[in-house]
PDB file of N, CA and C in Angstrom:
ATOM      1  N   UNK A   1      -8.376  13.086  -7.965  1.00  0.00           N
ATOM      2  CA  UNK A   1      -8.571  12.909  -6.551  1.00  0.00           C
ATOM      3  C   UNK A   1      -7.864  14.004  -5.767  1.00  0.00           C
ATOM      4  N   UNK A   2      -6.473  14.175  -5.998  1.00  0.00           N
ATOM      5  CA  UNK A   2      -6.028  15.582  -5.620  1.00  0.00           C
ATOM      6  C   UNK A   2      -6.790  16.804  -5.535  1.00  0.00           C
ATOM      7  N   UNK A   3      -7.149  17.042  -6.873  1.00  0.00           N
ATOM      8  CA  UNK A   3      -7.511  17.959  -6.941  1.00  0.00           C
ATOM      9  C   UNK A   3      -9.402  18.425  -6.001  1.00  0.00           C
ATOM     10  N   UNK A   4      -9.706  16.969  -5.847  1.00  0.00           N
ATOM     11  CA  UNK A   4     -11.078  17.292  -4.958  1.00  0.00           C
ATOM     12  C   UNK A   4     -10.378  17.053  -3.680  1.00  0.00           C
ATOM     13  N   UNK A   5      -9.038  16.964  -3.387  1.00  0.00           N
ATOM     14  CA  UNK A   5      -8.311  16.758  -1.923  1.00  0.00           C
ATOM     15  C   UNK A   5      -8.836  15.358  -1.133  1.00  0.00           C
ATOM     16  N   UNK A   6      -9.087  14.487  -2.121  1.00  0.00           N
ATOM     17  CA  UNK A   6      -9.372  13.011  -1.922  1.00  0.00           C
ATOM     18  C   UNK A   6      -7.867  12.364  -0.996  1.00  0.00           C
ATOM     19  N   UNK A   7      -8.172  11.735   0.133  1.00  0.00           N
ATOM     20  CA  UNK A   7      -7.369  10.681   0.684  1.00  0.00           C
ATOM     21  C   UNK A   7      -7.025   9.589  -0.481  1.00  0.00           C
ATOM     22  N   UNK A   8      -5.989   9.117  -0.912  1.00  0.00           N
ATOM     23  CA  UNK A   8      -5.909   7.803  -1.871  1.00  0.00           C
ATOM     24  C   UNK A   8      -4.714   6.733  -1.302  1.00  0.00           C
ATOM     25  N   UNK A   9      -4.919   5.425  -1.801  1.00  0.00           N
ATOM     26  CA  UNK A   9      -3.381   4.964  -1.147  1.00  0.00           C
ATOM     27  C   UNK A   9      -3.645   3.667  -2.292  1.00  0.00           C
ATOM     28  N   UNK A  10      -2.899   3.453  -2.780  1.00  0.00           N
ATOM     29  CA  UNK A  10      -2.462   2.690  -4.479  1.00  0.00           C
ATOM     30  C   UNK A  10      -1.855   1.495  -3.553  1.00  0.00           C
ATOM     31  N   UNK A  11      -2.431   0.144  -4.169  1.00  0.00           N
ATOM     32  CA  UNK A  11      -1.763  -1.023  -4.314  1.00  0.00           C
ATOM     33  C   UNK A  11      -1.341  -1.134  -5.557  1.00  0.00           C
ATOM     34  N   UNK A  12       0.387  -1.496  -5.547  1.00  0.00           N
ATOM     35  CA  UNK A  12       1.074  -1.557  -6.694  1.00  0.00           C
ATOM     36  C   UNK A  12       1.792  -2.483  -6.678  1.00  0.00           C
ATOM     37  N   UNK A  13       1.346  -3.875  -7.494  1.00  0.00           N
ATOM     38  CA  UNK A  13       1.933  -5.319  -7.521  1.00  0.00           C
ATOM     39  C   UNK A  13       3.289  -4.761  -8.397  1.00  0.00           C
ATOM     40  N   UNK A  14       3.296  -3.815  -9.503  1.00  0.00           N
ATOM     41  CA  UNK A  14       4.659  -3.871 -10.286  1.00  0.00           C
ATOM     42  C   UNK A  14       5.311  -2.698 -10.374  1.00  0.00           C
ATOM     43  N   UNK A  15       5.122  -1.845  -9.701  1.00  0.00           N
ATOM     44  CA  UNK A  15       5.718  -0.554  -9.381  1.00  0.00           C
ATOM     45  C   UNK A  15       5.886   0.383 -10.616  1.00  0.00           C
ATOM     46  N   UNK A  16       4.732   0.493 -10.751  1.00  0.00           N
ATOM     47  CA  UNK A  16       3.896   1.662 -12.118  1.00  0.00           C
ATOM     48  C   UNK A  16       4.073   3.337 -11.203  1.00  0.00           C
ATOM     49  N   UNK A  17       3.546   2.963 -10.512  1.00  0.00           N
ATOM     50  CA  UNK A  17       2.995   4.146  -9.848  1.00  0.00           C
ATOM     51  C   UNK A  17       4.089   4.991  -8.384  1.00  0.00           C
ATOM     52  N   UNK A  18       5.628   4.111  -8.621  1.00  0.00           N
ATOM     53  CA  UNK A  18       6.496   4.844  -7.225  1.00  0.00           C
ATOM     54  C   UNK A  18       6.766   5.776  -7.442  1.00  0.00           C
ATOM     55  N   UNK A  19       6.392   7.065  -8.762  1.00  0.00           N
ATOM     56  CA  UNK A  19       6.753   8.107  -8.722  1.00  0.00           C
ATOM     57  C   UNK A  19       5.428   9.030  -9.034  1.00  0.00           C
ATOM     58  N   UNK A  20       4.439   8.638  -8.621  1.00  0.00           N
ATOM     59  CA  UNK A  20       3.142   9.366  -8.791  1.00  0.00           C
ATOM     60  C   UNK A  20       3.043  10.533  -7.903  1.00  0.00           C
ATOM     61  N   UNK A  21       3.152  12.282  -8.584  1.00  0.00           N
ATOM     62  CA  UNK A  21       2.790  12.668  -8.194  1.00  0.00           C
ATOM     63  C   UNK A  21       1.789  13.145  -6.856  1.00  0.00           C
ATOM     64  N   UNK A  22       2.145  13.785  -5.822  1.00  0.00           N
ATOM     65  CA  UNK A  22       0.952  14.516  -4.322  1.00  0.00           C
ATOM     66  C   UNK A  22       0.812  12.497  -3.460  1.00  0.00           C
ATOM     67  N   UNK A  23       2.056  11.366  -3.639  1.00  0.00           N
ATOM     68  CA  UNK A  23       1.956  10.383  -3.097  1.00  0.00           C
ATOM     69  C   UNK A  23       3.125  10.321  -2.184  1.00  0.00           C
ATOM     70  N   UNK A  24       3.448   9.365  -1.940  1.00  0.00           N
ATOM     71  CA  UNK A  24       4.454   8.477  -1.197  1.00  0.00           C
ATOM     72  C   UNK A  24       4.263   7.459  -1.098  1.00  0.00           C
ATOM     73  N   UNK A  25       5.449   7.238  -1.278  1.00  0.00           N
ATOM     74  CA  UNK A  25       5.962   5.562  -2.165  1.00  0.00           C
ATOM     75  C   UNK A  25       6.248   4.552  -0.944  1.00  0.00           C
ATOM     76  N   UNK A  26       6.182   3.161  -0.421  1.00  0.00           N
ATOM     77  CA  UNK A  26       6.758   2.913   0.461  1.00  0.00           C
ATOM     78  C   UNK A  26       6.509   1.263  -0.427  1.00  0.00           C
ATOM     79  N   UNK A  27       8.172   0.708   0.349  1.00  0.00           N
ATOM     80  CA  UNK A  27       7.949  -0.319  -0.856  1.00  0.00           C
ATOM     81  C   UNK A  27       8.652  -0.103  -1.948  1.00  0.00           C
ATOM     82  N   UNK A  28       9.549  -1.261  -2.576  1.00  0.00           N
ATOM     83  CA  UNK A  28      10.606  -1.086  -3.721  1.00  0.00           C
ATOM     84  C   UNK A  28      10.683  -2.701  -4.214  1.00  0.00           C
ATOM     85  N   UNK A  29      11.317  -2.524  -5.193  1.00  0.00           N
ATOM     86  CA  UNK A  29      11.857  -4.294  -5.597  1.00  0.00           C
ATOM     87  C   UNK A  29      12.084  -4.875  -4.671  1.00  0.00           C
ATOM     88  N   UNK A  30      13.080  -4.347  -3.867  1.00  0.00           N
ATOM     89  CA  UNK A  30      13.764  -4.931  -2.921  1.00  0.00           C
ATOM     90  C   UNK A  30      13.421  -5.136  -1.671  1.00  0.00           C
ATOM     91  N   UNK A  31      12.646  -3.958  -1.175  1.00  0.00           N
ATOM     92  CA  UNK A  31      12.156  -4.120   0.220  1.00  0.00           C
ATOM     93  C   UNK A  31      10.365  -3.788   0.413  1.00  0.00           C
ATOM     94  N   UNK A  32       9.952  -5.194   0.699  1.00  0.00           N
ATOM     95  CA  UNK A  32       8.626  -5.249   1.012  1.00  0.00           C
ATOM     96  C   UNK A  32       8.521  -4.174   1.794  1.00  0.00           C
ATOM     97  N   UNK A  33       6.981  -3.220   1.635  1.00  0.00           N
ATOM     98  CA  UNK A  33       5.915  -2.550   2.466  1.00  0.00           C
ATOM     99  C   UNK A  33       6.058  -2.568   3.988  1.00  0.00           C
ATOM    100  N   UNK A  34       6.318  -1.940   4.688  1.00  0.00           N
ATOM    101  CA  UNK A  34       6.300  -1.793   5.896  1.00  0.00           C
ATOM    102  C   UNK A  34       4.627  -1.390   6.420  1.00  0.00           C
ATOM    103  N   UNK A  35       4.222  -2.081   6.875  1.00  0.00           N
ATOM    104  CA  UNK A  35       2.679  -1.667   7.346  1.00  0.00           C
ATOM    105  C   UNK A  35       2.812  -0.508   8.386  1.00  0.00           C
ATOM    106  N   UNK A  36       3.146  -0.678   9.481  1.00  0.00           N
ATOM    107  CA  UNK A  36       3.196   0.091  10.312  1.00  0.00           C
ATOM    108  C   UNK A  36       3.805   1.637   9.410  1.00  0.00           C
ATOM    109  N   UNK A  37       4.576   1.820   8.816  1.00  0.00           N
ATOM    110  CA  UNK A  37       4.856   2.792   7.799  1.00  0.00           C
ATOM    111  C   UNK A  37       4.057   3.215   6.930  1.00  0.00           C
ATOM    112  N   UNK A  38       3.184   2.426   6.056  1.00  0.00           N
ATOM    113  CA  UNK A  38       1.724   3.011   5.651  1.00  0.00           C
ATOM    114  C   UNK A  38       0.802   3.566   6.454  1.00  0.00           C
ATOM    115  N   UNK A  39       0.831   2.696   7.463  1.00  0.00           N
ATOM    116  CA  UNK A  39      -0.822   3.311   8.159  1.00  0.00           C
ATOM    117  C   UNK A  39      -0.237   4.671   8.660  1.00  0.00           C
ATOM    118  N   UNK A  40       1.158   4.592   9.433  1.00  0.00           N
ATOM    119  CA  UNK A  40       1.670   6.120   9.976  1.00  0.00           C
ATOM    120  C   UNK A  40       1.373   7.051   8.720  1.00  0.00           C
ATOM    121  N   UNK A  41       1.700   7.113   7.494  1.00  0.00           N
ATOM    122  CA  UNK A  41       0.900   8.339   6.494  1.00  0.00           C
ATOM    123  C   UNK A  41      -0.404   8.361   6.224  1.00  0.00           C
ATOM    124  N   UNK A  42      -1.067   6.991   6.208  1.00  0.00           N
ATOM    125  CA  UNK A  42      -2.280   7.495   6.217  1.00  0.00           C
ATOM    126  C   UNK A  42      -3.216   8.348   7.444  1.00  0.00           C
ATOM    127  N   UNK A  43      -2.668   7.868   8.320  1.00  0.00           N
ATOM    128  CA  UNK A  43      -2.826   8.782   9.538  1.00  0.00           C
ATOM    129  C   UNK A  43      -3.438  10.398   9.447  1.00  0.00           C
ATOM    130  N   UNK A  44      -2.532  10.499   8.727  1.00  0.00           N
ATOM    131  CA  UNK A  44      -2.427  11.948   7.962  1.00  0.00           C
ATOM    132  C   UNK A  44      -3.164  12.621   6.781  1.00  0.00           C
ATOM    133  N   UNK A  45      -4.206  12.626   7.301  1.00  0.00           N
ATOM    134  CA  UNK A  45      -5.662  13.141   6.292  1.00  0.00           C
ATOM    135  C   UNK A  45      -5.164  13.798   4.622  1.00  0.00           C
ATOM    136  N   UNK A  46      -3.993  14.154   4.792  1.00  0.00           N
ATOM    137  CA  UNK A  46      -3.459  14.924   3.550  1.00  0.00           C
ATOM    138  C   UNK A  46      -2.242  14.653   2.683  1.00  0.00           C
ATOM    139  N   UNK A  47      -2.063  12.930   3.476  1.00  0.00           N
ATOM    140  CA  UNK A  47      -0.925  12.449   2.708  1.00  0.00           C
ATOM    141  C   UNK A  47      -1.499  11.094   1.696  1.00  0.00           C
ATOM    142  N   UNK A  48      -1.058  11.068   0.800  1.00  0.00           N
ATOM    143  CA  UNK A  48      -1.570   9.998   0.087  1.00  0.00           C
ATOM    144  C   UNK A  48      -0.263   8.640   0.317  1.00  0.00           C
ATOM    145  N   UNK A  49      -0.693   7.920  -0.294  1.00  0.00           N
ATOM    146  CA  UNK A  49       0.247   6.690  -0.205  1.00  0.00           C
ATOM    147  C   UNK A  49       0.475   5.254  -1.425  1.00  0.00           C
ATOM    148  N   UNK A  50       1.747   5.137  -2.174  1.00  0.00           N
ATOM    149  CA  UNK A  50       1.817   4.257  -2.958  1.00  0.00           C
ATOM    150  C   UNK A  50       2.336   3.152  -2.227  1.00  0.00           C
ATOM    151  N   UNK A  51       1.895   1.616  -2.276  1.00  0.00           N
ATOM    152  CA  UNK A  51       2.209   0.682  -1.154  1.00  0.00           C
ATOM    153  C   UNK A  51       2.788  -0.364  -2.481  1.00  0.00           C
ATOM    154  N   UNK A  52       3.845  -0.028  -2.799  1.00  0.00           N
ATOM    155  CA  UNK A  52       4.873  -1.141  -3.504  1.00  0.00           C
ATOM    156  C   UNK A  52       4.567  -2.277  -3.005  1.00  0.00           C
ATOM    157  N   UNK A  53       4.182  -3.381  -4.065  1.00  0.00           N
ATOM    158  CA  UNK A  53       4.498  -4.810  -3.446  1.00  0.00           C
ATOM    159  C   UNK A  53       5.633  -5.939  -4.406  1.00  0.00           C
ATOM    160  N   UNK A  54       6.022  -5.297  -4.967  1.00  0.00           N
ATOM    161  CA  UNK A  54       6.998  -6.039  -5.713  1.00  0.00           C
ATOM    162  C   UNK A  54       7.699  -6.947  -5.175  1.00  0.00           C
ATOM    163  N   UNK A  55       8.114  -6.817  -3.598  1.00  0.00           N
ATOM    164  CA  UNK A  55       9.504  -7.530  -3.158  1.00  0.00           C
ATOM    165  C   UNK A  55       8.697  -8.756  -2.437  1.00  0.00           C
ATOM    166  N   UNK A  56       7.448  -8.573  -2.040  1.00  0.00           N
ATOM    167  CA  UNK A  56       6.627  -9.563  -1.535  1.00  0.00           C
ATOM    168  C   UNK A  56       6.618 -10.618  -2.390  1.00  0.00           C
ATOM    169  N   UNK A  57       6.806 -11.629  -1.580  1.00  0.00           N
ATOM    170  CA  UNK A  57       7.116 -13.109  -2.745  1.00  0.00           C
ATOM    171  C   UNK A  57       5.936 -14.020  -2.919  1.00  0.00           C
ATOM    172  N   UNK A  58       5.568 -14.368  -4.057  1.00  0.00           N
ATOM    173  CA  UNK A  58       3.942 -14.575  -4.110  1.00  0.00           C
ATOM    174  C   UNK A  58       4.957 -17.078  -4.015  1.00  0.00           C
ATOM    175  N   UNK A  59       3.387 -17.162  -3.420  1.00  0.00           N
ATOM    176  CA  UNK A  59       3.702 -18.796  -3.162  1.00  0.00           C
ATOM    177  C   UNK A  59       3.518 -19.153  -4.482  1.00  0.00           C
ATOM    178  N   UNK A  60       4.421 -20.636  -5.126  1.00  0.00           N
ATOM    179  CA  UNK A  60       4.026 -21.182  -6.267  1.00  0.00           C
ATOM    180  C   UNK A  60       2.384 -21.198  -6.545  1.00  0.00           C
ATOM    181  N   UNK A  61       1.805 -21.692  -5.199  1.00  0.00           N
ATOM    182  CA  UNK A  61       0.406 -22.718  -5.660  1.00  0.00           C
ATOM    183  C   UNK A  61      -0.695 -21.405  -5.216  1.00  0.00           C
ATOM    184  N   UNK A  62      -0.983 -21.224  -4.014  1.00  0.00           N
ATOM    185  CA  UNK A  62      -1.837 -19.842  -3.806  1.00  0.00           C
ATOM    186  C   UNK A  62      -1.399 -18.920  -2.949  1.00  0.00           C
ATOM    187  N   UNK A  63      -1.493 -18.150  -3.623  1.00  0.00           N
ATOM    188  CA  UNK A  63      -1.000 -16.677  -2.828  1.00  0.00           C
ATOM    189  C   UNK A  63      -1.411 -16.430  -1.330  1.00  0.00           C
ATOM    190  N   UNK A  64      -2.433 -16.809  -0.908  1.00  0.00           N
ATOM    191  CA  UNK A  64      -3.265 -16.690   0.216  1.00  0.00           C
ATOM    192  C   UNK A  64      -2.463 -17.207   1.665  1.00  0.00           C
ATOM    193  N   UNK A  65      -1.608 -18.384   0.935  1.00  0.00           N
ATOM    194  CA  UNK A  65      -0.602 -19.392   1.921  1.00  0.00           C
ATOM    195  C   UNK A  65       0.200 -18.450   2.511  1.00  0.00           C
ATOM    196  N   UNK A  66       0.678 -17.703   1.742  1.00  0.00           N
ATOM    197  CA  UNK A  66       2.129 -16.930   2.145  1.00  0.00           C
ATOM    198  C   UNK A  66       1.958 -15.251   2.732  1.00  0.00           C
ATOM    199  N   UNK A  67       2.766 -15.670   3.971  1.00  0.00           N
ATOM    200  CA  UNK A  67       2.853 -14.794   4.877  1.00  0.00           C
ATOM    201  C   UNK A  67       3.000 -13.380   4.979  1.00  0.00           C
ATOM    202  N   UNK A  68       3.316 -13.068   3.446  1.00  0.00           N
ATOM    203  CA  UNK A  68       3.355 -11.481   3.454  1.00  0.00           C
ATOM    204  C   UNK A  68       2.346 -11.214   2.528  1.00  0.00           C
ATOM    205  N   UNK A  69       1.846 -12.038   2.268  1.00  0.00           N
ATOM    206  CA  UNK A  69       0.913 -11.698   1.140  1.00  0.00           C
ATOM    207  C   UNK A  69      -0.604 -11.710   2.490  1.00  0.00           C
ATOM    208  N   UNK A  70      -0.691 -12.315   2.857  1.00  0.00           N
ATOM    209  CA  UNK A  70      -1.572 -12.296   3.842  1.00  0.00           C
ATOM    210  C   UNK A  70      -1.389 -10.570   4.868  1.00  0.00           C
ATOM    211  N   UNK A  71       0.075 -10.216   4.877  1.00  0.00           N
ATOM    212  CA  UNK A  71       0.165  -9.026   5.314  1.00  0.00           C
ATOM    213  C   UNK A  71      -0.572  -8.136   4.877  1.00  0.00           C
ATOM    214  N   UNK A  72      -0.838  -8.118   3.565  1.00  0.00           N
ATOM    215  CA  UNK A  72      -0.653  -6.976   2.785  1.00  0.00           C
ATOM    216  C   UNK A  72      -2.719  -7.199   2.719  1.00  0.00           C
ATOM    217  N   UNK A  73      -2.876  -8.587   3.189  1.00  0.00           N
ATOM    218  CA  UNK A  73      -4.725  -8.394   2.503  1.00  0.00           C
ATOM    219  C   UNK A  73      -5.100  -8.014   4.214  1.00  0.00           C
ATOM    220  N   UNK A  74      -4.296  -8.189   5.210  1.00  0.00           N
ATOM    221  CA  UNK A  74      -4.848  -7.698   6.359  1.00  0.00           C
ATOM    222  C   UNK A  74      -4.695  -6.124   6.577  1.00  0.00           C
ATOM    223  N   UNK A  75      -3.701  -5.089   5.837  1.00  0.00           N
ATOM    224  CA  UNK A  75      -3.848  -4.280   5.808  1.00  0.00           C
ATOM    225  C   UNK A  75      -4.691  -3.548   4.978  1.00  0.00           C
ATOM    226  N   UNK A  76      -5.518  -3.999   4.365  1.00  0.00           N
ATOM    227  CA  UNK A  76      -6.110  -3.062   3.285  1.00  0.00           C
ATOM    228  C   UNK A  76      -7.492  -2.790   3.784  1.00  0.00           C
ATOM    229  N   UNK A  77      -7.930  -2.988   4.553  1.00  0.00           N
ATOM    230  CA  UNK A  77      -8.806  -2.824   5.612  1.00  0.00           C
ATOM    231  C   UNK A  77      -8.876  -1.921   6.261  1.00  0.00           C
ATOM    232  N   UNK A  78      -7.423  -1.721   6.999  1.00  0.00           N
ATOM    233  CA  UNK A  78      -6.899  -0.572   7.638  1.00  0.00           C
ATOM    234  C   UNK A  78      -6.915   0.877   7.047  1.00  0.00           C
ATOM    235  N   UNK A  79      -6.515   0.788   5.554  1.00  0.00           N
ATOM    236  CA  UNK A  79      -6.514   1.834   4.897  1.00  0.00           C
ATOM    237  C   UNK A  79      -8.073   2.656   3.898  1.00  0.00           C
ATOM    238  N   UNK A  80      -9.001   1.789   4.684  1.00  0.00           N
ATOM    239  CA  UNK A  80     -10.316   2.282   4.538  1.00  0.00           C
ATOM    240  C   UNK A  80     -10.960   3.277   5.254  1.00  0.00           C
ATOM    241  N   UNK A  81     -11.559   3.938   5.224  1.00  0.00           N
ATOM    242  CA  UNK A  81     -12.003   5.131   6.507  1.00  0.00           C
ATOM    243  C   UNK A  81     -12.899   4.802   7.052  1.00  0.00           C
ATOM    244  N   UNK A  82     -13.370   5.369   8.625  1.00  0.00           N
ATOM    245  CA  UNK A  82     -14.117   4.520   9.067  1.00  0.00           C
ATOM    246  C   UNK A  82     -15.251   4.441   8.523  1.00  0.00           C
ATOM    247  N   UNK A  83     -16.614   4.034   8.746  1.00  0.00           N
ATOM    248  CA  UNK A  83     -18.070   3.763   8.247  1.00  0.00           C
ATOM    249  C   UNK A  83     -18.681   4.842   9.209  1.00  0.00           C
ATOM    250  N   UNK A  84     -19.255   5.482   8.538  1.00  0.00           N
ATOM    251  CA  UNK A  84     -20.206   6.577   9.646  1.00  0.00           C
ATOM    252  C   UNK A  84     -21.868   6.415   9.538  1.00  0.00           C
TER     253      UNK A  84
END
């Protein structure tokens, strides 16, 4: 993808990918994804983006319940380009 100068931005439930090469990492064990901090690099036609979700705490029963997890499915939308 680099190399065709592809936009990319990685969802990473276990943090495989925080040191991937031509990216940026946002997001650690410890500290959930900042949205407003993703979308600001994607912004940027030439920055890619790894979106750690490790620290996001998944609910016993469904994931869908819990509030950062719901963060993270309302942003992925965002990080689509528009439709032309």
């Amino acid at each position: 993808m680099v190399e065709k100068q592809f936009q990319f931005c990685v969802f990473d439930p276990e943090g495989d990918y925080d040191e991937l090469d031509h990216a940026i990492s946002v997001g650690n064990v410890k500290t959930p994804p900042n949205e407003e901090a993703v979308l600001k690099l994607l912004r940027k036609s030439a920055t890619n983006a790894v979106v750690n979700t490790q620290a996001l705490e998944t609910a016993p029963t469904r994931r869908s319940n819990n509030p950062q997890h719901k963060k993270v499915v309302a942003l992925t939308p965002a990080t689509r380009p528009p439709r032309k």
